[in-house]
N, C-alpha and C. Protein backbone atom coordinates (compact mmCIF):
# COMPACT_ATOMS: atom_id res chain seq x y z
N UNK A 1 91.60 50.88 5.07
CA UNK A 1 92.24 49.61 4.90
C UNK A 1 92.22 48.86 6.23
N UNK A 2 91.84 47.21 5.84
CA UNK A 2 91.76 46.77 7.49
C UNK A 2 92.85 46.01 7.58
N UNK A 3 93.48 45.94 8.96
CA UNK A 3 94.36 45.08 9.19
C UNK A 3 94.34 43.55 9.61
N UNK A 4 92.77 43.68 9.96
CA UNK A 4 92.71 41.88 10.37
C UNK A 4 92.23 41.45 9.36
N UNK A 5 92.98 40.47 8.97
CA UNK A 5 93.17 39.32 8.42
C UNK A 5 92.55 38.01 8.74
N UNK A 6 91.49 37.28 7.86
CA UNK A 6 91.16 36.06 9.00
C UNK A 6 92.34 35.15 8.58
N UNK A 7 92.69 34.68 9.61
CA UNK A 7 93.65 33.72 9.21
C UNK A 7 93.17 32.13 9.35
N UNK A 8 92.93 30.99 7.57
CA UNK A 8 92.59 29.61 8.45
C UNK A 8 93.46 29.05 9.12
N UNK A 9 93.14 28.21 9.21
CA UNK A 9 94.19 26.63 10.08
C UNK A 9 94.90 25.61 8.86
N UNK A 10 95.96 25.46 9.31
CA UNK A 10 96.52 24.62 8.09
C UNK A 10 95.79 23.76 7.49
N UNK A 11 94.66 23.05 7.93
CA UNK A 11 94.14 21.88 6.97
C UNK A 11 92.89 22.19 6.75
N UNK A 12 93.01 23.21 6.34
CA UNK A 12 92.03 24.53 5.60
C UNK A 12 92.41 24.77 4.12
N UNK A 13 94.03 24.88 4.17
CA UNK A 13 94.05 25.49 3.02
C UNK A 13 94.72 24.13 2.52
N UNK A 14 95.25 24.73 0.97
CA UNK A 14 94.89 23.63 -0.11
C UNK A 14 96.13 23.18 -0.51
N UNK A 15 97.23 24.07 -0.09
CA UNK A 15 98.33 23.81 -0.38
C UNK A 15 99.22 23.14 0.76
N UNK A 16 99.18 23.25 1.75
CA UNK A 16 99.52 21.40 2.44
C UNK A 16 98.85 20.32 1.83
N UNK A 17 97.64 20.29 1.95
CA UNK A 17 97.30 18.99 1.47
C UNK A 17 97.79 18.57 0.20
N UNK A 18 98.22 19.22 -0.98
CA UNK A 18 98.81 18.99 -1.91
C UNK A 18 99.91 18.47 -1.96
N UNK A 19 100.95 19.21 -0.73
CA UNK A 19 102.50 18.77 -0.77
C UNK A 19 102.15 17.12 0.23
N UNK A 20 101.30 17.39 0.88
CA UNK A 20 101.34 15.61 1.93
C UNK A 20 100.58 14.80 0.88
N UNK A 21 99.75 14.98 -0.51
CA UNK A 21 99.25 13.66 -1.51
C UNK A 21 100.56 13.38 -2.29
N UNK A 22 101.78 14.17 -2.46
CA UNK A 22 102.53 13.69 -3.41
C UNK A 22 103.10 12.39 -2.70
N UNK A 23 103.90 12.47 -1.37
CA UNK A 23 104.95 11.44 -0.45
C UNK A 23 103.46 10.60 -0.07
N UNK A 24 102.20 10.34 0.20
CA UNK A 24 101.09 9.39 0.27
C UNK A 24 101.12 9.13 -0.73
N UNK A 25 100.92 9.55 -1.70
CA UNK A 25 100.95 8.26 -3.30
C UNK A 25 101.82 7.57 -3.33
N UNK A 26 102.93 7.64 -3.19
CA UNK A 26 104.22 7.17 -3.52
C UNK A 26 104.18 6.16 -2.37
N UNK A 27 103.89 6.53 -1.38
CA UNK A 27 104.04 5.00 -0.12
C UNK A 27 102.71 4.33 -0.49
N UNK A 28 101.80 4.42 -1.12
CA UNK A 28 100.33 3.71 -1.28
C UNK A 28 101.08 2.75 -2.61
N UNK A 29 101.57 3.33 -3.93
CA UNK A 29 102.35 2.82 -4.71
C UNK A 29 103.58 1.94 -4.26
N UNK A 30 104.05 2.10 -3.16
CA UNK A 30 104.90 1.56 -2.58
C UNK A 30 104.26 0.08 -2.23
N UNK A 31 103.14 0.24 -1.46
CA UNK A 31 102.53 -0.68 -1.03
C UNK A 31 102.19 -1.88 -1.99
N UNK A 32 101.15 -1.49 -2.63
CA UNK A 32 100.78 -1.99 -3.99
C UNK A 32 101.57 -2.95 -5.38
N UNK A 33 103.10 -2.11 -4.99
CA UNK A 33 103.89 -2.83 -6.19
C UNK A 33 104.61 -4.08 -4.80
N UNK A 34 104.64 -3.56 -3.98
CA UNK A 34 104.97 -4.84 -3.02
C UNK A 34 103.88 -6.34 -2.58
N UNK A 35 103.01 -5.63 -2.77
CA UNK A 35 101.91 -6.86 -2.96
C UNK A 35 101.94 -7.59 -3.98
N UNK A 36 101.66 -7.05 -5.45
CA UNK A 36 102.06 -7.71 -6.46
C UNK A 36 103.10 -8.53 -6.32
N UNK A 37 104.43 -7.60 -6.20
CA UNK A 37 105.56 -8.81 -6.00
C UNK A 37 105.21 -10.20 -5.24
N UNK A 38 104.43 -9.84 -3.81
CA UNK A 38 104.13 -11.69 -3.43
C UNK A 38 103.47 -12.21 -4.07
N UNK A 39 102.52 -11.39 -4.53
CA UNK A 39 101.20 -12.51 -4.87
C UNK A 39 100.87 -12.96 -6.06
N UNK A 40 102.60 -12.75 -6.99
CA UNK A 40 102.03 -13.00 -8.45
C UNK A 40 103.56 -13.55 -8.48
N UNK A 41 103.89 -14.46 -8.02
CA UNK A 41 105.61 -15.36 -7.90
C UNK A 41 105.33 -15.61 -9.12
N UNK A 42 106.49 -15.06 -10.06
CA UNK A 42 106.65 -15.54 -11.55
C UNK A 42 107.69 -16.84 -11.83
N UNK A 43 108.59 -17.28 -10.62
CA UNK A 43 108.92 -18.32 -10.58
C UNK A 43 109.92 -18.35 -11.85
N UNK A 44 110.99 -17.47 -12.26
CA UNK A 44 111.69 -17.01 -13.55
C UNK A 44 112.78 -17.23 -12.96
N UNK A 45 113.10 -17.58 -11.86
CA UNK A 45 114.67 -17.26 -11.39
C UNK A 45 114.90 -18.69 -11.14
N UNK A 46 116.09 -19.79 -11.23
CA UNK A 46 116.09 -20.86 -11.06
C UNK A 46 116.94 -20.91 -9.96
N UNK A 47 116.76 -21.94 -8.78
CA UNK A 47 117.66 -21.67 -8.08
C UNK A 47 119.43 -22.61 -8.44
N UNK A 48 119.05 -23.26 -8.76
CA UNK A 48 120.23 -24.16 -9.54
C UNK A 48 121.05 -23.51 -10.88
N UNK A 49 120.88 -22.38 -10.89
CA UNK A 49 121.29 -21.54 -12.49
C UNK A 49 122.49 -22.28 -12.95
N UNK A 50 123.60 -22.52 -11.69
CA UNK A 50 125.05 -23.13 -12.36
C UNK A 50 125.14 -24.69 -12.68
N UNK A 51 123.53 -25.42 -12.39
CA UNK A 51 123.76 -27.03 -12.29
C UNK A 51 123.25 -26.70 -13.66
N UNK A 52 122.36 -25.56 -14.14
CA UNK A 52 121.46 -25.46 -15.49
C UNK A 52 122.50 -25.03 -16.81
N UNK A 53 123.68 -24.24 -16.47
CA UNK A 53 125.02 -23.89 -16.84
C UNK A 53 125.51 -25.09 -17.05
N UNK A 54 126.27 -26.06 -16.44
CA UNK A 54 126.31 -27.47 -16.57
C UNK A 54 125.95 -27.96 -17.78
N UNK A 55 124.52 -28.09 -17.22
CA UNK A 55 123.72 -29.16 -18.15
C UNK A 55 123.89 -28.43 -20.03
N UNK A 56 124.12 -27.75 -19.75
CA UNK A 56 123.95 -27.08 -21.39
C UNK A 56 124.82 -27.84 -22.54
N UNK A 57 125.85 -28.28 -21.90
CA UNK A 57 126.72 -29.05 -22.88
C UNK A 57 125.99 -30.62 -23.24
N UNK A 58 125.22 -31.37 -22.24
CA UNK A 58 124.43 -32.39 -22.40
C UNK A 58 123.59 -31.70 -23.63
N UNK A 59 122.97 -30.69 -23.47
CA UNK A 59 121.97 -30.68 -24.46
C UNK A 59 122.66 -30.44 -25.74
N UNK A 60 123.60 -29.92 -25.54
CA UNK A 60 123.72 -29.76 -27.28
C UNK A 60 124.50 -30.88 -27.53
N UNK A 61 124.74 -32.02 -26.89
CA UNK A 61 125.47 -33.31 -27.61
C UNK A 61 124.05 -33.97 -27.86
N UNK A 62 123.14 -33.43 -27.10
CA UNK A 62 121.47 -34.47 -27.83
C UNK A 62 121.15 -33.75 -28.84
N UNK A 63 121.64 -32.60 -29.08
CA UNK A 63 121.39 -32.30 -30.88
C UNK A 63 121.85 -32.64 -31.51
N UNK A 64 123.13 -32.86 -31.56
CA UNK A 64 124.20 -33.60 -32.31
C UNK A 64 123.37 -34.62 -32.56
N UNK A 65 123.26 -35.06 -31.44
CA UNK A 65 122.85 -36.77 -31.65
C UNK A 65 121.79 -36.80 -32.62
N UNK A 66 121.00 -36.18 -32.50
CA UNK A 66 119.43 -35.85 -33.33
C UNK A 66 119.94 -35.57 -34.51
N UNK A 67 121.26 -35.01 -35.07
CA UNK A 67 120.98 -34.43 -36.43
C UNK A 67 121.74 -35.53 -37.12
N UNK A 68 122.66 -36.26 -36.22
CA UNK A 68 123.49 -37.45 -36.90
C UNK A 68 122.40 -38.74 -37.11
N UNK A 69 121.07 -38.80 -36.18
CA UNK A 69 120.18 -39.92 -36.37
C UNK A 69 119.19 -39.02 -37.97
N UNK A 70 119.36 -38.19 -37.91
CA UNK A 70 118.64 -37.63 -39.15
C UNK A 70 117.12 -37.41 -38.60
N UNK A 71 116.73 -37.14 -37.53
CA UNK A 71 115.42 -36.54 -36.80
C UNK A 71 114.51 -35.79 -37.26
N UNK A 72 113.93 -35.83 -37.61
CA UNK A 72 112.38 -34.37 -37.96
C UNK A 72 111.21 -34.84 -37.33
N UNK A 73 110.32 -34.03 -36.98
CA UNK A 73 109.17 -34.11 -36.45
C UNK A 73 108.28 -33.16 -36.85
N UNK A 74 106.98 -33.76 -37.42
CA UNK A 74 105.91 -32.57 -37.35
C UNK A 74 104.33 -32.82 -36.30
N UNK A 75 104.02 -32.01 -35.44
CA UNK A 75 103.04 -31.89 -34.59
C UNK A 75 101.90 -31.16 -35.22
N UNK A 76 100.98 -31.41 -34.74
CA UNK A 76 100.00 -31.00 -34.94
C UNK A 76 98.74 -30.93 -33.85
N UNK A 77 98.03 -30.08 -33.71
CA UNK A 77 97.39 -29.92 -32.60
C UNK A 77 95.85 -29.44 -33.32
N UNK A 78 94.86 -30.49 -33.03
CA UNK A 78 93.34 -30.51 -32.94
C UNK A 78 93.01 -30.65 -32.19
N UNK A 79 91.84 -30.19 -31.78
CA UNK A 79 90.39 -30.26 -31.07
C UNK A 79 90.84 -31.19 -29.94
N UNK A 80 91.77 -30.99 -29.02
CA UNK A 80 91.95 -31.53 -27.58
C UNK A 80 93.36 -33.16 -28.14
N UNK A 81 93.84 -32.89 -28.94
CA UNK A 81 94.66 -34.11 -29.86
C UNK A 81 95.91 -33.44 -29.87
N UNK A 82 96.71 -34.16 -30.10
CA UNK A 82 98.48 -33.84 -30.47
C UNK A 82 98.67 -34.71 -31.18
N UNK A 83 98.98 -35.01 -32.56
CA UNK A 83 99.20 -35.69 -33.27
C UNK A 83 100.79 -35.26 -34.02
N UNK A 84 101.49 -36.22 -33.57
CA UNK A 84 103.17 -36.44 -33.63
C UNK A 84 103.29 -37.35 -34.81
N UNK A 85 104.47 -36.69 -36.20
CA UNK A 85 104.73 -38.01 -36.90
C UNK A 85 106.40 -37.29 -37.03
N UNK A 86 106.97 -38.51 -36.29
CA UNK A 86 108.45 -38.85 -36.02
C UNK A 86 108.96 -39.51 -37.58
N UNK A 87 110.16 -38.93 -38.06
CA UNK A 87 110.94 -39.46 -38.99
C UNK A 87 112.42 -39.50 -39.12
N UNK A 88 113.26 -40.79 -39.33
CA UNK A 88 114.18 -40.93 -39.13
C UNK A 88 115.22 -40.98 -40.37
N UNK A 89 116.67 -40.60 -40.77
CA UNK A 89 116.97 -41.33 -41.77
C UNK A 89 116.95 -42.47 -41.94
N UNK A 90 117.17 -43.70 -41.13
CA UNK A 90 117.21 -44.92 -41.10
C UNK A 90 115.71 -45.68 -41.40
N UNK A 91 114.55 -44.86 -40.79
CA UNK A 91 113.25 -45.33 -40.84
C UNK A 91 112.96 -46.21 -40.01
N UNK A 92 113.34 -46.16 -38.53
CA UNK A 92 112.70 -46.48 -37.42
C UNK A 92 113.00 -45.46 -35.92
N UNK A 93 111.57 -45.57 -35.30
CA UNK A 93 111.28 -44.81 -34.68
C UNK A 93 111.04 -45.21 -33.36
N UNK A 94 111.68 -44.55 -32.41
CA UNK A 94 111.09 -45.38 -31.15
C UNK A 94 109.94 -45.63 -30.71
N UNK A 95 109.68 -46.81 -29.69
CA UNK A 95 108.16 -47.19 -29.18
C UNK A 95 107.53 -45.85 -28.68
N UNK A 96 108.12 -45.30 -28.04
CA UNK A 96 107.42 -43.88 -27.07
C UNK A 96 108.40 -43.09 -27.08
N UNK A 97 107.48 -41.69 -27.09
CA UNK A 97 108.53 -40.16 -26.84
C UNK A 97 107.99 -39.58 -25.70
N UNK A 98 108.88 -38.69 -25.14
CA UNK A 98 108.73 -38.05 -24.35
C UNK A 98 108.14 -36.61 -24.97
N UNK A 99 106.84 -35.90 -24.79
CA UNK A 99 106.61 -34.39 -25.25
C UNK A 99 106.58 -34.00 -24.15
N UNK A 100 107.30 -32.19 -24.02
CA UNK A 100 106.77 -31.31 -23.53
C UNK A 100 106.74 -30.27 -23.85
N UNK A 101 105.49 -29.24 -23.16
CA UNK A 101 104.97 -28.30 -23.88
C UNK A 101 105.31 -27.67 -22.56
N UNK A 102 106.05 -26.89 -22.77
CA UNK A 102 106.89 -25.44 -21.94
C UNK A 102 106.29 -24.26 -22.22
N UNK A 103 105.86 -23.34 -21.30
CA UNK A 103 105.36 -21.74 -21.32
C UNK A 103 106.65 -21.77 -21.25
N UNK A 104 107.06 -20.02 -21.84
CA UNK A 104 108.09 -19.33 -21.49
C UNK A 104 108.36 -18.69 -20.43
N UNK A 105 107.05 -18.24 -19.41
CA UNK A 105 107.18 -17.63 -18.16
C UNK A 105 106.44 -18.16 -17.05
N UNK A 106 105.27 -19.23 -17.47
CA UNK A 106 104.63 -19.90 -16.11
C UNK A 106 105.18 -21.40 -15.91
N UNK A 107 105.65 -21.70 -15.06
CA UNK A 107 105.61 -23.10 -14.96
C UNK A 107 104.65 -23.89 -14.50
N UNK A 108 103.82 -23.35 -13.75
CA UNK A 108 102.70 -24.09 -13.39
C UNK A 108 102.25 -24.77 -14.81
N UNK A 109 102.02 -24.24 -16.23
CA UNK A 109 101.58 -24.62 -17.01
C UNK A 109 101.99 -25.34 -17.71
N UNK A 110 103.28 -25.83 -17.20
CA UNK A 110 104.02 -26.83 -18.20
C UNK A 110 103.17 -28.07 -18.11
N UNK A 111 103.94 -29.24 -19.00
CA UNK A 111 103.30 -30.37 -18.99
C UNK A 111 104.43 -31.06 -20.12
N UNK A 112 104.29 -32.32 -19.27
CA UNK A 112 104.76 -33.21 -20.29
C UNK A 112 103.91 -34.67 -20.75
N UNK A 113 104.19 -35.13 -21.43
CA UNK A 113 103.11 -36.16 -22.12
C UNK A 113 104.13 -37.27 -22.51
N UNK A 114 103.72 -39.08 -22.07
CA UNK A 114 104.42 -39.73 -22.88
C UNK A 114 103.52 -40.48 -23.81
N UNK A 115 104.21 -40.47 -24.91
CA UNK A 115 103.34 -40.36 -26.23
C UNK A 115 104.05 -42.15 -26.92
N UNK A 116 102.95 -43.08 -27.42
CA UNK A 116 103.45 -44.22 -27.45
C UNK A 116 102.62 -44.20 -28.85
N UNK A 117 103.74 -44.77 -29.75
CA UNK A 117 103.14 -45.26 -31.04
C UNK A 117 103.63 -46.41 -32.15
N UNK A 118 103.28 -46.10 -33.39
CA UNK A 118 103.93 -46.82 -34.23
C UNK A 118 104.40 -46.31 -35.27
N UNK A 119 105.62 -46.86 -35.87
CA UNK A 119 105.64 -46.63 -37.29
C UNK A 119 106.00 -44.64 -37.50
N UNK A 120 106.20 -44.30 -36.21
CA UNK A 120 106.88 -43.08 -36.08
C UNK A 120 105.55 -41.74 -36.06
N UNK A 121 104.58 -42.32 -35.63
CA UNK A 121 102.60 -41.48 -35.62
C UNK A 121 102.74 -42.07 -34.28
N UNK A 122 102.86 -40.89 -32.87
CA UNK A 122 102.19 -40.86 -31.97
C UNK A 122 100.87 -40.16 -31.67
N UNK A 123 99.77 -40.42 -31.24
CA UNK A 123 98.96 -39.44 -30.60
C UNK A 123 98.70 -39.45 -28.96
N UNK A 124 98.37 -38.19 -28.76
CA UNK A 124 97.87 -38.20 -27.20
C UNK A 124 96.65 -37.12 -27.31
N UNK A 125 96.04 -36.96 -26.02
CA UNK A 125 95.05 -36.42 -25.94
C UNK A 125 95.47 -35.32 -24.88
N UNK A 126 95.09 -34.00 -25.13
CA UNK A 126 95.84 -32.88 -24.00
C UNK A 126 94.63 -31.63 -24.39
N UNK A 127 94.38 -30.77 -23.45
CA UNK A 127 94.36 -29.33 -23.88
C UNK A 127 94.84 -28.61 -23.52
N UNK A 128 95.62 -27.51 -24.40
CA UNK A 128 96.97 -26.85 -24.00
C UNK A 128 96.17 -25.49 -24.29
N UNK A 129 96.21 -24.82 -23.33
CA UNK A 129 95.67 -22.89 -23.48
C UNK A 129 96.78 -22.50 -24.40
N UNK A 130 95.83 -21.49 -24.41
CA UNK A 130 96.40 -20.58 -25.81
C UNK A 130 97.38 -19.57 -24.91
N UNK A 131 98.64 -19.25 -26.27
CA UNK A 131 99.82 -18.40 -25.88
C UNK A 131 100.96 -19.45 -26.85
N UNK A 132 101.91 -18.76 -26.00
CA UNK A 132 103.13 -18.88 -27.15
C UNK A 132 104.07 -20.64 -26.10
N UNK A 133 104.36 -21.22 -26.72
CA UNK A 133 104.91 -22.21 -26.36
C UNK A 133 106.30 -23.12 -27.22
N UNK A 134 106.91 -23.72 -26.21
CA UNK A 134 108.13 -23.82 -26.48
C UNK A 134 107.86 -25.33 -26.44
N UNK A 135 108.29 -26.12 -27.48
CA UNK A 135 107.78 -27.68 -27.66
C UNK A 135 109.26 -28.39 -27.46
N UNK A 136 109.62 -29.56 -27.07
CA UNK A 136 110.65 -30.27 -26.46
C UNK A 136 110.10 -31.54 -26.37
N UNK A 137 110.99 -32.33 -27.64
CA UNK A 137 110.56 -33.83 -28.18
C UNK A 137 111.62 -34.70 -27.95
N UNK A 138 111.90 -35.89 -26.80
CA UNK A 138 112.57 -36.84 -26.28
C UNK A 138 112.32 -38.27 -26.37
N UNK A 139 113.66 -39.06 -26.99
CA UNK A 139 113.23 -40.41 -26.34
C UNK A 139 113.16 -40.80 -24.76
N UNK A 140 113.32 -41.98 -25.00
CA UNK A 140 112.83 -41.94 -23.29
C UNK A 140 114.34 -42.33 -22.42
N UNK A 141 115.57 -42.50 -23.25
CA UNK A 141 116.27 -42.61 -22.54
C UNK A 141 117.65 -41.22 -22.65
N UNK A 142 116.72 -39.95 -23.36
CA UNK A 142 117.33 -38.33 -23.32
C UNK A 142 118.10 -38.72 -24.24
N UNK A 143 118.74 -39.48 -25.27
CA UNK A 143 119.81 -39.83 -25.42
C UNK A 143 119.69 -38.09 -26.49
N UNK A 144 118.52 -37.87 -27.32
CA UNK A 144 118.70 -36.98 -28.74
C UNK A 144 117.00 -36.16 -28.04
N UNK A 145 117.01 -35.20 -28.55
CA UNK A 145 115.96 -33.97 -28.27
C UNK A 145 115.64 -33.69 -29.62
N UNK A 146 114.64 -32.79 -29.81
CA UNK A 146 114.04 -31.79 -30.90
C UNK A 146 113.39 -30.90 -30.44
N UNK A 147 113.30 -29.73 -30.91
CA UNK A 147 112.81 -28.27 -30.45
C UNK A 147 111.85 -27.86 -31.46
N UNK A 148 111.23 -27.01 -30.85
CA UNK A 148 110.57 -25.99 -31.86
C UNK A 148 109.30 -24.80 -30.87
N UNK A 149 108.71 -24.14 -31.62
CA UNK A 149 108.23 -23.04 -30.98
C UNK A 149 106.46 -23.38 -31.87
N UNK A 150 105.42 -23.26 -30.81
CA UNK A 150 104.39 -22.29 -31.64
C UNK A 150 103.65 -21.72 -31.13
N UNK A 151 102.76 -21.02 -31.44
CA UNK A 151 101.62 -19.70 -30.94
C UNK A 151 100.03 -20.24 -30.95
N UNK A 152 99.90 -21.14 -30.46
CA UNK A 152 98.45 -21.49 -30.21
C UNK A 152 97.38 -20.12 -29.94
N UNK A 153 96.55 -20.14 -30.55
CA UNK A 153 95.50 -20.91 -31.54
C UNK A 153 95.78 -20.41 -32.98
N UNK A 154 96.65 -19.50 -33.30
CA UNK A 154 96.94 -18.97 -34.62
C UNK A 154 97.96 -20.01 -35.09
N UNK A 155 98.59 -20.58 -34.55
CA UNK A 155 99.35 -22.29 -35.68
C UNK A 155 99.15 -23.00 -34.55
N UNK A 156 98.41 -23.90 -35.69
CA UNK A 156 98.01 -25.45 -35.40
C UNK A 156 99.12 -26.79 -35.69
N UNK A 157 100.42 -26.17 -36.38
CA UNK A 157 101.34 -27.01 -36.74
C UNK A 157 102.31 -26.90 -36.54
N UNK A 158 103.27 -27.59 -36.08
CA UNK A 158 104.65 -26.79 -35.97
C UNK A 158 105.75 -28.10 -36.35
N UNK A 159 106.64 -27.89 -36.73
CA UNK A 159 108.08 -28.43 -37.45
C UNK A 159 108.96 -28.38 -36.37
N UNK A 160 109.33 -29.82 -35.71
CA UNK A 160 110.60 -29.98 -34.87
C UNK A 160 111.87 -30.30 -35.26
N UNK A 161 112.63 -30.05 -34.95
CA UNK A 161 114.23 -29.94 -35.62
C UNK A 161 115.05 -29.48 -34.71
N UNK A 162 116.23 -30.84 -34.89
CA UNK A 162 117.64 -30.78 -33.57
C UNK A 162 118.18 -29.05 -33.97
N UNK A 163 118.96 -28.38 -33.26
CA UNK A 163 119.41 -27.24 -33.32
C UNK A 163 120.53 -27.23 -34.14
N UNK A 164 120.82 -26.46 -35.15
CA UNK A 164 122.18 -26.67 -36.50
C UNK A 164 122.96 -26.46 -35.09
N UNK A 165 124.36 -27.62 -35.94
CA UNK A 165 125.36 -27.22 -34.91
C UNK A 165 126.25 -25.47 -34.87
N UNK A 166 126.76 -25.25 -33.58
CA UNK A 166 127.23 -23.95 -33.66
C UNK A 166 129.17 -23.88 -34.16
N UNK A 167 129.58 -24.03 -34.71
CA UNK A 167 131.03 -23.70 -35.12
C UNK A 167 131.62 -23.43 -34.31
């Protein structure tokens, strides 16, 4: 039986290097999810949250307002077109609306449009990428709003309507 032993050098064998890749992944991962964080600003956090708190009671007196003028709207979206027909109980409609078409998470992509017509048929001309979008229909002096949601390119139509009041 022999007694010498060759003995390697630590970064020989296989089991250091194993225990030093676990704490290196984790700071490389470290790295990585910190980059993302700069370089992809999702821009989700508002800095005004309590002026936006505020404002919330304005908006729901412009629903009110919208459901007491008797408001509906249906949109429609073709081939680079937005075609708006505004209806009132009374049966008049203002000269121009205010549209906007809200992402839920980019703002860069928002947009708003002022849309001038007659007889309660606006059109404008836009192309809006595909995804899910949040629609927001104004006169021009905020007094009443209309809402609604759709999923471009799978609906081409969508139905605007003030929000039922809440009890």
């Amino acid at each position: 039986m022999s007694l010498n032993k060759s003995v390697q050098p630590w970064f020989r064998q296989s089991w250091p290097w194993f225990l030093i890749a676990l704490p290196a992944t984790a700071v490389i991962a470290g790295f990585i999810t910190f980059w993302l964080a700069v370089e992809s600003d999702d821009g989700l956090v508002a800095d005004d949250y309590y002026k936006q708190g505020l404002a919330l009671q304005k908006s729901i007196v412009r629903d009110h307002e919208a459901t007491r003028l008797g408001l509906a709207a249906t949109m429609r979206f073709e081939a680079g077109q937005v075609k708006l027909t505004l209806s009132s109980r009374d049966g008049v409609a203002p000269a121009s609306v205010f549209l906007g078409l809200i992402h839920p998470t980019r703002t860069d992509l928002d947009r708003t449009l002022s849309l001038v017509g007659e007889n309660g048929i606006y059109t404008a001309s836009t192309e809006v990428p595909e995804g899910h979008w949040q629609v927001l229909l104004e006169d021009e002096s905020r007094a009443w709003r209309l809402t609604g949601t759709i999923d471009l390119p799978a609906e081409t139509e969508v139905r605007l309507a003030a929000l039922p009041p809440v009890n």
